[in-house]
C-alpha atoms as a PDB file:
ATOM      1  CA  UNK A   1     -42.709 -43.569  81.923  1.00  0.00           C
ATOM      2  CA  UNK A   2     -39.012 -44.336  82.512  1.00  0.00           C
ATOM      3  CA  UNK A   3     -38.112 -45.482  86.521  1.00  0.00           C
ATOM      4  CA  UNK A   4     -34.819 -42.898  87.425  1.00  0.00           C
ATOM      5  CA  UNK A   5     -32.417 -43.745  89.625  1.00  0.00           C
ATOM      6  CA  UNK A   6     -29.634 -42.126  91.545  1.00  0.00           C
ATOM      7  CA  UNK A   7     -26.349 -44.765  91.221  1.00  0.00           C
ATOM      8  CA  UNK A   8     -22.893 -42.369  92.129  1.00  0.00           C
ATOM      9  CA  UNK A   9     -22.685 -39.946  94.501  1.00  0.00           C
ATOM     10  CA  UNK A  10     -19.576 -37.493  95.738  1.00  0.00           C
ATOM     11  CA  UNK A  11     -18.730 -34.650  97.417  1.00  0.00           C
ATOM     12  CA  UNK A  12     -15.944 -32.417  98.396  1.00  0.00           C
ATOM     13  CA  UNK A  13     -14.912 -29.641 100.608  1.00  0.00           C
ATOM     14  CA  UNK A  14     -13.047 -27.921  97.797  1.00  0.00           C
ATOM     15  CA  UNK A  15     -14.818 -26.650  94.363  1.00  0.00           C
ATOM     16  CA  UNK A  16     -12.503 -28.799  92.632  1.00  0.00           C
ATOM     17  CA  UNK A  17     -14.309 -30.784  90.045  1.00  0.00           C
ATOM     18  CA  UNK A  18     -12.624 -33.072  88.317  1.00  0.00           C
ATOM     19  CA  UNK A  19     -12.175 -35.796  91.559  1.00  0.00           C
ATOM     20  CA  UNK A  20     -15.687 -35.359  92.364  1.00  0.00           C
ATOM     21  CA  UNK A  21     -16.743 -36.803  89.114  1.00  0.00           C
ATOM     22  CA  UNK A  22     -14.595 -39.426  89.097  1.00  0.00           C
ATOM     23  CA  UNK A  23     -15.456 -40.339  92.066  1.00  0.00           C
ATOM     24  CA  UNK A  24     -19.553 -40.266  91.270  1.00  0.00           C
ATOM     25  CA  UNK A  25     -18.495 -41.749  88.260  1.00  0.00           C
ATOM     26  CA  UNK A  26     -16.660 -44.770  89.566  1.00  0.00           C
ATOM     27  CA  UNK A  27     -19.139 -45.644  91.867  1.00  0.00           C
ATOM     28  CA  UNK A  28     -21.932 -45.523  89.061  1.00  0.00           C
ATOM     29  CA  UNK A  29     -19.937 -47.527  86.909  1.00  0.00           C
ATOM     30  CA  UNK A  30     -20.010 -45.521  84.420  1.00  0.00           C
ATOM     31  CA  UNK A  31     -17.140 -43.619  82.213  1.00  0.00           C
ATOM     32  CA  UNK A  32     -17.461 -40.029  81.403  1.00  0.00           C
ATOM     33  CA  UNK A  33     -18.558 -40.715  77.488  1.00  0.00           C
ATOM     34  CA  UNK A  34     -21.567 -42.744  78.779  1.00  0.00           C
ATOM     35  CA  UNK A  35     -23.164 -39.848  80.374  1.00  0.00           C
ATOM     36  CA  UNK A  36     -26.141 -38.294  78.081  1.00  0.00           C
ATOM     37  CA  UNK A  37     -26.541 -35.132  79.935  1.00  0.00           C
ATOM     38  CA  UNK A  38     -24.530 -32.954  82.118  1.00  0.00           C
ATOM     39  CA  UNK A  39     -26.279 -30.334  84.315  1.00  0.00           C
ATOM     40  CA  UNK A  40     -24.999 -27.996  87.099  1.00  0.00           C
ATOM     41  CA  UNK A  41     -26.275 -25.903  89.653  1.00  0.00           C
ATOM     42  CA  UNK A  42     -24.062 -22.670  90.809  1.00  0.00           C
ATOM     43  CA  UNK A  43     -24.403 -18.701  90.894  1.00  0.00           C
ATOM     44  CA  UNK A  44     -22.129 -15.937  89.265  1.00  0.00           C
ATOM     45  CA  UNK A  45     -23.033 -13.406  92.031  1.00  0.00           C
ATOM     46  CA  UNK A  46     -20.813 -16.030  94.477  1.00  0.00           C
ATOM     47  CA  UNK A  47     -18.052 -16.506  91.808  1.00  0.00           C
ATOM     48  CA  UNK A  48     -17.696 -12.910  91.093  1.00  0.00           C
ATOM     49  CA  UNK A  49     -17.827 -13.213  87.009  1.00  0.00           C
ATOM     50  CA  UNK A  50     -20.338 -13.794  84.265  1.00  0.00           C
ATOM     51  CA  UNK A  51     -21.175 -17.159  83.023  1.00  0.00           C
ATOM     52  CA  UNK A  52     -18.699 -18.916  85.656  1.00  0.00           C
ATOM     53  CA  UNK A  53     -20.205 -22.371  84.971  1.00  0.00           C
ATOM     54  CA  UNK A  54     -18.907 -22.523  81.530  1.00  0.00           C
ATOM     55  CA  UNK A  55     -15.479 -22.254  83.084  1.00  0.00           C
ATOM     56  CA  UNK A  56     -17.009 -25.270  84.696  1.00  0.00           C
ATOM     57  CA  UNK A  57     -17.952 -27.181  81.406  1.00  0.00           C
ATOM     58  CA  UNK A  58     -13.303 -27.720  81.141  1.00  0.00           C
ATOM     59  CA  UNK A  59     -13.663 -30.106  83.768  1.00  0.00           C
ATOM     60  CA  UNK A  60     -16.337 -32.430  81.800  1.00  0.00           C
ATOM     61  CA  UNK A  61     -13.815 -32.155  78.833  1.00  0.00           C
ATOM     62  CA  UNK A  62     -16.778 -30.815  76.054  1.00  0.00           C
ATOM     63  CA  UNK A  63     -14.931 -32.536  72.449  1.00  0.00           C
ATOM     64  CA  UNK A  64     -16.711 -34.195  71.321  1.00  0.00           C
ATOM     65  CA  UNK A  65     -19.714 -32.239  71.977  1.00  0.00           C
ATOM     66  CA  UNK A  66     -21.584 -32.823  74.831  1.00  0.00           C
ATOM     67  CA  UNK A  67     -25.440 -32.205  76.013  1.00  0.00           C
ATOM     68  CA  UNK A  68     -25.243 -29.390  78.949  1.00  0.00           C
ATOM     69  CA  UNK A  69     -27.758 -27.135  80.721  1.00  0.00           C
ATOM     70  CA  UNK A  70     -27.258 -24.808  84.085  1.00  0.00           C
ATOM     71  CA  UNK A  71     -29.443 -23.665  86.997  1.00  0.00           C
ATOM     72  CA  UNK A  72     -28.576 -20.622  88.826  1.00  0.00           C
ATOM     73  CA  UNK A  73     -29.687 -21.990  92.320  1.00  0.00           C
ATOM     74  CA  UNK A  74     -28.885 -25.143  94.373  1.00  0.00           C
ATOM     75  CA  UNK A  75     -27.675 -28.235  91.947  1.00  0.00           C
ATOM     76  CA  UNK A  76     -30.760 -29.865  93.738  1.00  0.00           C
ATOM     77  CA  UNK A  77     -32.869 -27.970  90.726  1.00  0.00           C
ATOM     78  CA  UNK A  78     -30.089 -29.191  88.309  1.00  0.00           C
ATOM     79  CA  UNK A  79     -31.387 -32.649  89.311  1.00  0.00           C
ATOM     80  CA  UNK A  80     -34.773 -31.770  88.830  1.00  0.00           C
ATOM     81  CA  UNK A  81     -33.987 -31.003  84.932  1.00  0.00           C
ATOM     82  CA  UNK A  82     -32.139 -33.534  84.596  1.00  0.00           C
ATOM     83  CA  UNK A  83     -34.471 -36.060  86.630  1.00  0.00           C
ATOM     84  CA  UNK A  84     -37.498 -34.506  83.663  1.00  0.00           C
ATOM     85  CA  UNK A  85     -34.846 -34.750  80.762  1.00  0.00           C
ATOM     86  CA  UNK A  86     -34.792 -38.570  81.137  1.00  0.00           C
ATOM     87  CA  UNK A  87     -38.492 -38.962  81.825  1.00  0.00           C
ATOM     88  CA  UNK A  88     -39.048 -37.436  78.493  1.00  0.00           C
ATOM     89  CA  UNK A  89     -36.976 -39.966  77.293  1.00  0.00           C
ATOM     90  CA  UNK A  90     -33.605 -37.370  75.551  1.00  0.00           C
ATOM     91  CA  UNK A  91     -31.501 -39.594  78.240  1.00  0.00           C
ATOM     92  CA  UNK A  92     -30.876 -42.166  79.727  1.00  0.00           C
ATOM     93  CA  UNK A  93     -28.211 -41.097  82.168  1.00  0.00           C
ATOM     94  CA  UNK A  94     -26.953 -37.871  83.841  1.00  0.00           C
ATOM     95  CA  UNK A  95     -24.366 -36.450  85.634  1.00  0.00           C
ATOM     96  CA  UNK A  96     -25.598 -33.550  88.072  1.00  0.00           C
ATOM     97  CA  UNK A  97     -23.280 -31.333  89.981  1.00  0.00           C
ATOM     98  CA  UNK A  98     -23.318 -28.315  91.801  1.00  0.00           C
ATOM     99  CA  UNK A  99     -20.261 -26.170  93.262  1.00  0.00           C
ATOM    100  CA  UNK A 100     -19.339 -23.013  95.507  1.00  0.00           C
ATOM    101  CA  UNK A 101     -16.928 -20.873  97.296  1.00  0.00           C
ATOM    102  CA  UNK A 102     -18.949 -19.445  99.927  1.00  0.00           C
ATOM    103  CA  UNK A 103     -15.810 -18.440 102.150  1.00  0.00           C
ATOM    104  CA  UNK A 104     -13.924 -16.378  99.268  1.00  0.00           C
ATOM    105  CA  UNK A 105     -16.488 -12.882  99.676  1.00  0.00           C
ATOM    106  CA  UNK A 106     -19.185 -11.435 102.225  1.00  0.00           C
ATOM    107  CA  UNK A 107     -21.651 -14.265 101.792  1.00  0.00           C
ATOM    108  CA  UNK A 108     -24.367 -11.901 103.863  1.00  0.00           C
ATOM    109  CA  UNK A 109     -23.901  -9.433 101.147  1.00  0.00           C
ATOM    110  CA  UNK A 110     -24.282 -11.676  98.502  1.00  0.00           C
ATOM    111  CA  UNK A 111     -27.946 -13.716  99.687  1.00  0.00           C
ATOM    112  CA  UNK A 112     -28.588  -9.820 100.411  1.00  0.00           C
ATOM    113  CA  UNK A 113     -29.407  -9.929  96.522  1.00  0.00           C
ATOM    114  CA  UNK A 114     -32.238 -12.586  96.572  1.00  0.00           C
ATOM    115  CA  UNK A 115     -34.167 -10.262  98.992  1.00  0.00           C
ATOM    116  CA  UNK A 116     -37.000  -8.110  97.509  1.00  0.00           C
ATOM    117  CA  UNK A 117     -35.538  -5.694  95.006  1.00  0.00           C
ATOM    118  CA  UNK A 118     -37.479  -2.675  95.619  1.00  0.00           C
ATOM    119  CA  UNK A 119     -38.245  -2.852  99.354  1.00  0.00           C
ATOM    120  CA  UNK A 120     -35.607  -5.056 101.182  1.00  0.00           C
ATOM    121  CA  UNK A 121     -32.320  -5.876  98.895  1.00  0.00           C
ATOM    122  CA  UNK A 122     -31.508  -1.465  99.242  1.00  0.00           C
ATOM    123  CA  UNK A 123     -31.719  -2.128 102.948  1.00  0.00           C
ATOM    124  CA  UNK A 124     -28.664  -5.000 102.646  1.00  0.00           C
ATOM    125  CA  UNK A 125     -29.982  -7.146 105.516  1.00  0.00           C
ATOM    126  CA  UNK A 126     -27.833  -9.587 107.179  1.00  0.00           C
ATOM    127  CA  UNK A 127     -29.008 -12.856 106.427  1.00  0.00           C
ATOM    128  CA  UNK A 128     -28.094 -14.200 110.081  1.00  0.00           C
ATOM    129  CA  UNK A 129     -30.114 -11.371 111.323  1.00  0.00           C
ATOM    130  CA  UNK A 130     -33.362 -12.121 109.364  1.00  0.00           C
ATOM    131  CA  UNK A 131     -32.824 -15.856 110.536  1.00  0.00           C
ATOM    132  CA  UNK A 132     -32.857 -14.714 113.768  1.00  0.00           C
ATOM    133  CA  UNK A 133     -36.232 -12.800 113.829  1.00  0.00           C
ATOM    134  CA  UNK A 134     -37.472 -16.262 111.789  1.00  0.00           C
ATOM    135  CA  UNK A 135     -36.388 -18.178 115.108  1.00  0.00           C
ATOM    136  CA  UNK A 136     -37.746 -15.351 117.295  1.00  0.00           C
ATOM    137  CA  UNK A 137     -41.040 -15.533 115.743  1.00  0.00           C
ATOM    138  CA  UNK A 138     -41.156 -19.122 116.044  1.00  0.00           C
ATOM    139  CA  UNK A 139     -39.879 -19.239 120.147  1.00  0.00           C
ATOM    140  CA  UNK A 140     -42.802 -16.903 120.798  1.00  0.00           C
ATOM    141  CA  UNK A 141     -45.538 -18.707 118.822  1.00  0.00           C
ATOM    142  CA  UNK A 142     -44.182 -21.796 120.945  1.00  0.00           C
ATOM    143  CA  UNK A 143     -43.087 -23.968 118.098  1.00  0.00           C
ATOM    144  CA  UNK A 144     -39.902 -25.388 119.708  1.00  0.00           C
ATOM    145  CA  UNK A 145     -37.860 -24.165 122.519  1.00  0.00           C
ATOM    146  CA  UNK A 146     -34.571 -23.094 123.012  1.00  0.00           C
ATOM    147  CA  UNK A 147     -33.703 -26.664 124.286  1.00  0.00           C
ATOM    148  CA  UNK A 148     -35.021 -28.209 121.354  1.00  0.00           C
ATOM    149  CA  UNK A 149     -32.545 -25.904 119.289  1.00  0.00           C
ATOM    150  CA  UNK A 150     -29.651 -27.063 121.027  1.00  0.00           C
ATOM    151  CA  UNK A 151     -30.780 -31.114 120.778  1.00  0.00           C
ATOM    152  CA  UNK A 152     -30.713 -30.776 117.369  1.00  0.00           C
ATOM    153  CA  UNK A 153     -26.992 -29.232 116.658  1.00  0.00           C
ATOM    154  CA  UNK A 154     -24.407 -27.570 118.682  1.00  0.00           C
ATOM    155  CA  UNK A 155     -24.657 -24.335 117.169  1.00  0.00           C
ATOM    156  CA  UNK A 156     -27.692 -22.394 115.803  1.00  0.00           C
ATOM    157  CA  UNK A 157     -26.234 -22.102 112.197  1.00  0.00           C
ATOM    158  CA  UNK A 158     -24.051 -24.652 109.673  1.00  0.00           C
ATOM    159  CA  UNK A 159     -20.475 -22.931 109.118  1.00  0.00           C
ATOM    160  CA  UNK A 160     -20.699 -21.574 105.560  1.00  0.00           C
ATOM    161  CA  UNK A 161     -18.178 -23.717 103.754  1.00  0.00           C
ATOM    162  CA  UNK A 162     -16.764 -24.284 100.298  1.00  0.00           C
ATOM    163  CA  UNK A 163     -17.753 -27.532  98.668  1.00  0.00           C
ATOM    164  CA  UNK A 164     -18.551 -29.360  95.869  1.00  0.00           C
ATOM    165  CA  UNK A 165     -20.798 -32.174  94.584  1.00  0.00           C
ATOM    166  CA  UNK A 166     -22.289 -34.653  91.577  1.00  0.00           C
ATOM    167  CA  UNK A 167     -24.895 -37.698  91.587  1.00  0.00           C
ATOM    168  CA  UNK A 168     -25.557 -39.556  88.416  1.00  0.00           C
ATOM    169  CA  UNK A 169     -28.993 -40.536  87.611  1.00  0.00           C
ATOM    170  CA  UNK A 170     -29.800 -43.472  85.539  1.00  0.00           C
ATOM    171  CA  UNK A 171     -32.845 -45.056  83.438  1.00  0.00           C
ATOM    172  CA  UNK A 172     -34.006 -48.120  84.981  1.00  0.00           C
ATOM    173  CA  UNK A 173     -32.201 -51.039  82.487  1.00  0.00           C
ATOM    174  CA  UNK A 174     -28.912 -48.356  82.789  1.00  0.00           C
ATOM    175  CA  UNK A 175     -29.212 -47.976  86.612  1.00  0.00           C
ATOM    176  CA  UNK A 176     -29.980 -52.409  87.488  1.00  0.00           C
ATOM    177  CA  UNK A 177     -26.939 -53.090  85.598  1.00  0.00           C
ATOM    178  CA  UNK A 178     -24.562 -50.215  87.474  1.00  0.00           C
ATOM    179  CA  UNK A 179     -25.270 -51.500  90.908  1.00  0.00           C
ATOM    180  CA  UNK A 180     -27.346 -54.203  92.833  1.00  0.00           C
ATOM    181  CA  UNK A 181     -29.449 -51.811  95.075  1.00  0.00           C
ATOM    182  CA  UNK A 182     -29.828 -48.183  93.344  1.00  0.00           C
ATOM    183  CA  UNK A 183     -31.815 -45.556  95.159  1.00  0.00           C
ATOM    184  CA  UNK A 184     -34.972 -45.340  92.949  1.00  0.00           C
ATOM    185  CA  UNK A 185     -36.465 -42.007  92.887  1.00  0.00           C
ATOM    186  CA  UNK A 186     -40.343 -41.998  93.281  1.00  0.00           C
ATOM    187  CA  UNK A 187     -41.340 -38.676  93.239  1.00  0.00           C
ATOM    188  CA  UNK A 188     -39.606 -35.183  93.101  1.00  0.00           C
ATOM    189  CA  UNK A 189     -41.896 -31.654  93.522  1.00  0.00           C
ATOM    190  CA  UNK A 190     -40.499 -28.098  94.237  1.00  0.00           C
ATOM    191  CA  UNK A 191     -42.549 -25.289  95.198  1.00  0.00           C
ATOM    192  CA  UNK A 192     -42.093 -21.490  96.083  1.00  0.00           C
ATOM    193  CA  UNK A 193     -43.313 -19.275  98.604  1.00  0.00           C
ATOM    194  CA  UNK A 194     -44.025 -15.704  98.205  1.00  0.00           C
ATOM    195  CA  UNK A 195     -41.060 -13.295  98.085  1.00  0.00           C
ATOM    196  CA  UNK A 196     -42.579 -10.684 100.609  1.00  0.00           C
ATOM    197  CA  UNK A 197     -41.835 -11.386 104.290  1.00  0.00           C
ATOM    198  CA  UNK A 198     -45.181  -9.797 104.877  1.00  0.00           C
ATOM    199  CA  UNK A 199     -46.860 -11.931 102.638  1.00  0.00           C
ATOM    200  CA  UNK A 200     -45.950 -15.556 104.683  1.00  0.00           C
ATOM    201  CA  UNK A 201     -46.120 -16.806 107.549  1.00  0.00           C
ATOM    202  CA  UNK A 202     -42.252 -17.095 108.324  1.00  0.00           C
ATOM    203  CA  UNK A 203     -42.962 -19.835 111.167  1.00  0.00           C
ATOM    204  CA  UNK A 204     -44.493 -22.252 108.135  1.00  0.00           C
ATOM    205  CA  UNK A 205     -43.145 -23.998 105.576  1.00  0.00           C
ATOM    206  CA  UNK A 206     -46.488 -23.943 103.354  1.00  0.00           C
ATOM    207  CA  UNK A 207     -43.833 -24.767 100.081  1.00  0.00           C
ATOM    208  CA  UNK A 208     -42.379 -27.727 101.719  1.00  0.00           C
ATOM    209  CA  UNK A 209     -45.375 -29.073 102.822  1.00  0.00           C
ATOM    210  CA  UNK A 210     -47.082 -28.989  99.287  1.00  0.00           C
ATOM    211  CA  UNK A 211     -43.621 -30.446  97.655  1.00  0.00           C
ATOM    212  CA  UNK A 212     -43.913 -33.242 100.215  1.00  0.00           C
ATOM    213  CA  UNK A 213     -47.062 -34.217  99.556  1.00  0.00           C
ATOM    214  CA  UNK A 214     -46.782 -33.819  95.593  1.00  0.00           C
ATOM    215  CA  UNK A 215     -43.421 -36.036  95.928  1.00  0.00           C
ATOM    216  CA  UNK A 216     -45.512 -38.994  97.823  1.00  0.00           C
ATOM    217  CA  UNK A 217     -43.112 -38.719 100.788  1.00  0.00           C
ATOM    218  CA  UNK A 218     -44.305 -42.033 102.333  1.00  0.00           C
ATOM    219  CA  UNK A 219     -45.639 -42.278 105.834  1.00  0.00           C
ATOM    220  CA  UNK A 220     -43.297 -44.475 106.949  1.00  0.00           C
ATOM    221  CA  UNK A 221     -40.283 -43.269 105.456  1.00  0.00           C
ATOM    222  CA  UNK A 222     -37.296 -44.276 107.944  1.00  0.00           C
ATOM    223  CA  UNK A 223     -34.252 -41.429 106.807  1.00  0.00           C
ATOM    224  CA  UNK A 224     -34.266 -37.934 106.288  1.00  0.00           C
ATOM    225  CA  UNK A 225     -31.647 -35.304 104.854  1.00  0.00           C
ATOM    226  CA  UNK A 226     -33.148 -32.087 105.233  1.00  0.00           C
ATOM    227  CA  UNK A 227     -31.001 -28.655 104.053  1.00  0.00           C
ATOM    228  CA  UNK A 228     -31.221 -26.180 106.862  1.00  0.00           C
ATOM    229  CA  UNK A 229     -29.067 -23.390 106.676  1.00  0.00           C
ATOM    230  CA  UNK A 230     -29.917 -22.409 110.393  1.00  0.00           C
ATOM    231  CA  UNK A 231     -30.854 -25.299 113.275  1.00  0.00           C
ATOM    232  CA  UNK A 232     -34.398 -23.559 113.875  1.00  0.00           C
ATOM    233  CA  UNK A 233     -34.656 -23.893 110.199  1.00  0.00           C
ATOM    234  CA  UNK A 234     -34.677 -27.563 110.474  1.00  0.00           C
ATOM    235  CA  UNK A 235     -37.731 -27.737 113.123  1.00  0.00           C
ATOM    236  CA  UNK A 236     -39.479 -26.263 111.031  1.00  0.00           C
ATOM    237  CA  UNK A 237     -39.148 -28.089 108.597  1.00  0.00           C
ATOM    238  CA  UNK A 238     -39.568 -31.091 110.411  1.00  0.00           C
ATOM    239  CA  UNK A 239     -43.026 -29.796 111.183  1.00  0.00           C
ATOM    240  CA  UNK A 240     -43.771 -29.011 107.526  1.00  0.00           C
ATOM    241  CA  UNK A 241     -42.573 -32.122 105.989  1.00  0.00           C
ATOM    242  CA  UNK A 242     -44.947 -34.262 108.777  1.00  0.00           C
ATOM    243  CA  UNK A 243     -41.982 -36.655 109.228  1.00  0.00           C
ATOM    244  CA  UNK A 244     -42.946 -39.915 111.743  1.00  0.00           C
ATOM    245  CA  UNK A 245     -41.411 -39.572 115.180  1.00  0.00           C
ATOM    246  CA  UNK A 246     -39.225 -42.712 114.606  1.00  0.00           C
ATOM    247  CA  UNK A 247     -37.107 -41.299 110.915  1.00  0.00           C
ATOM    248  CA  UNK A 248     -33.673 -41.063 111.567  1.00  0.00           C
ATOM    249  CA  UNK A 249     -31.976 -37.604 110.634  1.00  0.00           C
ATOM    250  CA  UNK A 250     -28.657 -37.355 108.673  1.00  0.00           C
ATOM    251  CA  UNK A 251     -26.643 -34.023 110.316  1.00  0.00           C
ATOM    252  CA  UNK A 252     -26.107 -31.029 108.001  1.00  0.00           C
ATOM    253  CA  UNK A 253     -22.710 -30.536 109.576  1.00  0.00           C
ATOM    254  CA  UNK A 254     -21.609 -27.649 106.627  1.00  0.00           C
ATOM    255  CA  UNK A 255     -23.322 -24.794 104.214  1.00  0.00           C
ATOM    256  CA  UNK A 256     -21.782 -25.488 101.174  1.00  0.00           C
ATOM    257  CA  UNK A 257     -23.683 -22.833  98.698  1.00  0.00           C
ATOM    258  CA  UNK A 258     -25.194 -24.395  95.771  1.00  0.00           C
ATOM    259  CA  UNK A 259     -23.851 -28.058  96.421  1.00  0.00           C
ATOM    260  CA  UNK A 260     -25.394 -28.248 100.007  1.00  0.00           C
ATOM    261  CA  UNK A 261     -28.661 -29.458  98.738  1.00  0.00           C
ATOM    262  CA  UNK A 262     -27.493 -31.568  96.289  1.00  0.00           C
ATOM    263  CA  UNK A 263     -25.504 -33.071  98.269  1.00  0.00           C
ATOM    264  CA  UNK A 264     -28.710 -33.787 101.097  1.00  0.00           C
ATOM    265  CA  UNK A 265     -30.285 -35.476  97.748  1.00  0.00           C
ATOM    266  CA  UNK A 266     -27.030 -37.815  97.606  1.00  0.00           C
ATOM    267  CA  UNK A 267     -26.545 -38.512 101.785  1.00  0.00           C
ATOM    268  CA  UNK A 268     -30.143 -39.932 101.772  1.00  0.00           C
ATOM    269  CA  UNK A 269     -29.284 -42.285  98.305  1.00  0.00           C
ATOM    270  CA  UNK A 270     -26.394 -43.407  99.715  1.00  0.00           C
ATOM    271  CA  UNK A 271     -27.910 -44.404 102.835  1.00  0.00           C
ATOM    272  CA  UNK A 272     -30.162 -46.520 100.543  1.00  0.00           C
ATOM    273  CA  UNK A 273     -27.569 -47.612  97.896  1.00  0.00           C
ATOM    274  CA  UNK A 274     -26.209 -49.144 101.197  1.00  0.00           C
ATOM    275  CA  UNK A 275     -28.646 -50.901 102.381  1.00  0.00           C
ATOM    276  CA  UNK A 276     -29.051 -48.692 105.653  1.00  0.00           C
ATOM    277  CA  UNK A 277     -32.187 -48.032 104.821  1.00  0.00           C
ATOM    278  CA  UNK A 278     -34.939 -48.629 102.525  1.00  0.00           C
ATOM    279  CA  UNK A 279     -36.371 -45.512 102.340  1.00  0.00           C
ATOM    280  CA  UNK A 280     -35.584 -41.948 102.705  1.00  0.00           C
ATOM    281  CA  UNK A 281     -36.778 -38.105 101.724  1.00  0.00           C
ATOM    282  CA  UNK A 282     -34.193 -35.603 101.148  1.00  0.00           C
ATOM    283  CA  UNK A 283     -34.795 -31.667 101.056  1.00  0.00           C
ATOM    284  CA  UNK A 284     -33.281 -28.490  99.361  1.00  0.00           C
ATOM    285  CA  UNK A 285     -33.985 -24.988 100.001  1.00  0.00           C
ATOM    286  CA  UNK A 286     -33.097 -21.623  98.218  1.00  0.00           C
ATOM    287  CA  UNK A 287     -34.163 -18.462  98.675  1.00  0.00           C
ATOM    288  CA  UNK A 288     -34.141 -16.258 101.565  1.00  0.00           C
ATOM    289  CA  UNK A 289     -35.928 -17.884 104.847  1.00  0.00           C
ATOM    290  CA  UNK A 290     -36.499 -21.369 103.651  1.00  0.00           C
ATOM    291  CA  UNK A 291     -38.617 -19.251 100.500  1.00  0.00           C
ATOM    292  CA  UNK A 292     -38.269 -22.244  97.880  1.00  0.00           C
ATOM    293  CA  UNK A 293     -38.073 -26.096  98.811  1.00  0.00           C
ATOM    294  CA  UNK A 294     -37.945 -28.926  97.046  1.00  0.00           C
ATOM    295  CA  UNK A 295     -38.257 -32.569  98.236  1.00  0.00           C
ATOM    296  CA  UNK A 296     -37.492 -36.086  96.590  1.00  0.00           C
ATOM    297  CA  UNK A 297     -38.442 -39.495  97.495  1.00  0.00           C
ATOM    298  CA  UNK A 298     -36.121 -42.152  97.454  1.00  0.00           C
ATOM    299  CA  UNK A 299     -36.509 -46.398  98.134  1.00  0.00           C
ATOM    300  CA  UNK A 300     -34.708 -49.075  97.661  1.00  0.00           C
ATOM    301  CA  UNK A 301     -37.467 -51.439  96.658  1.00  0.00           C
ATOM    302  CA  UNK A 302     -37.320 -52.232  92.564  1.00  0.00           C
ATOM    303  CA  UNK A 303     -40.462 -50.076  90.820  1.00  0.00           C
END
């Protein structure tokens, strides 16, 4: 089995593409003809047309042909395909990116549409309101306290932003030669919990905690980048991913739809490309109340 690492990371506030993979690209080493396979992570509900990401594809430049695939969620899944695509051995390095414009429309309106479609989406709930009986729930069952909630972040929810993102993964030979410390990924797992509110336990994470433990998140891991869309979000998840009391967490300052948890993925690599740390765990969520998570291990130690 092939050893995949992440080597270039970048990120923007703007959905502009083309700097963010040069950028990624530049600190990989790599030019845009070396990369095997292209993936991205965005939604057409948020853009407001069909097929948006192929408008996308003009910023890779696509002559000669290139290999391309698309995830309609958070570019953290994009990685996951593209993470698979060079264990199988059909690569040996990818460019993953994932891009939004979460300010340009009612973003409530549009997460309304990931809601049941027969018993809750009709109802158009506000997704600050559901978060809010999620946090509710929580205060009363004594999880955390309203204290807590403030030690973590100012506010109780991450500004929705616009933003943009790309890491490039490489096989092991690929990914020694491109930098001196990569950020070798030892284990990625993703797992979904019912769609129902009445069929989970909104106070547990039950999907991070079985991605955690399929990932190998180690005991001791020292930094964390976990995607919470609300502050009570991220207690939980705390909880759920059974972090040690000593890891250090990276703030999730911004909402940036479908880059944000890419982007978590690329915060805790660079903190290990850089030496700050030797190993980390970073998180992405879709889905309405923390509904699908996925978790990847990272370390800095050669497999």
């Amino acid at each position: 089995m092939n050893e995949v690492a992440v080597i270039g990371f970048a990120q923007s506030a703007t959905t502009a593409l083309v700097p963010v993979f040069e950028q990624a690209l530049d600190g990989a080493g790599l030019g845009r003809r070396e990369i095997d396979f292209w993936c991205s992570g965005s939604s057409d509900y948020l853009a407001g047309r069909a097929f948006s990401f192929v408008s996308a594809v003009d910023a890779i430049g696509a002559v000669p042909p290139i290999s391309e695939s698309h995830v309609e969620m958070d570019a953290a899944w994009a990685l996951y395909e593209a993470w698979v695509k060079i264990l199988a051995g059909e690569a040996r390095t990818a460019l993953v990116y994932g891009f939004g414009k979460g300010t340009a429309g009612d973003l409530n309106r549009v997460l309304a549409l990931q809601t049941d479609p027969y018993t809750v989406a009709p109802l158009w709930p506000d997704a600050i309101g559901l978060a809010g009986l999620q946090a509710r729930l929580a205060l009363e069952a004594g999880l955390f306290t309203e204290r807590d909630v403030a030690e973590v972040a100012p506010h109780p929810m991450a500004p929705v932003a616009d933003g943009a993102s790309a890491v490039v993964l490489a096989v092991r030979d690929r990914a020694a030669r491109s930098r001196a410390r990569p950020a070798w990924i030892t284990g990625i797992a993703h797992r979904i919990d019912p769609q129902g509110f009445g069929e989970r336990d909104l106070t547990a994470v039950p999907s991070a905690t079985a991605a955690a433990g399929d990932a190998g998140v180690p005991a001791d891991v020292e930094v964390a980048a976990l995607h919470a869309p609300f502050t009570h979000q991220e207690l939980l998840l705390r909880r759920a991913l059974k972090l040690p009391d000593g890891v250090r967490y990276l703030p999730n300052t911004e909402n940036a739809m479908f880059s944000g948890g890419l982007s978590r993925i690329g915060a805790a690599a660079s903190e290990i490309m850089s030496g700050r740390a030797g190993t980390a765990v970073a998180h992405a969520t879709s889905g309405p109340l923390l509904q699908q998570n996925l978790v990847c291990a990272l370390t800095g130690a050669t497999p």
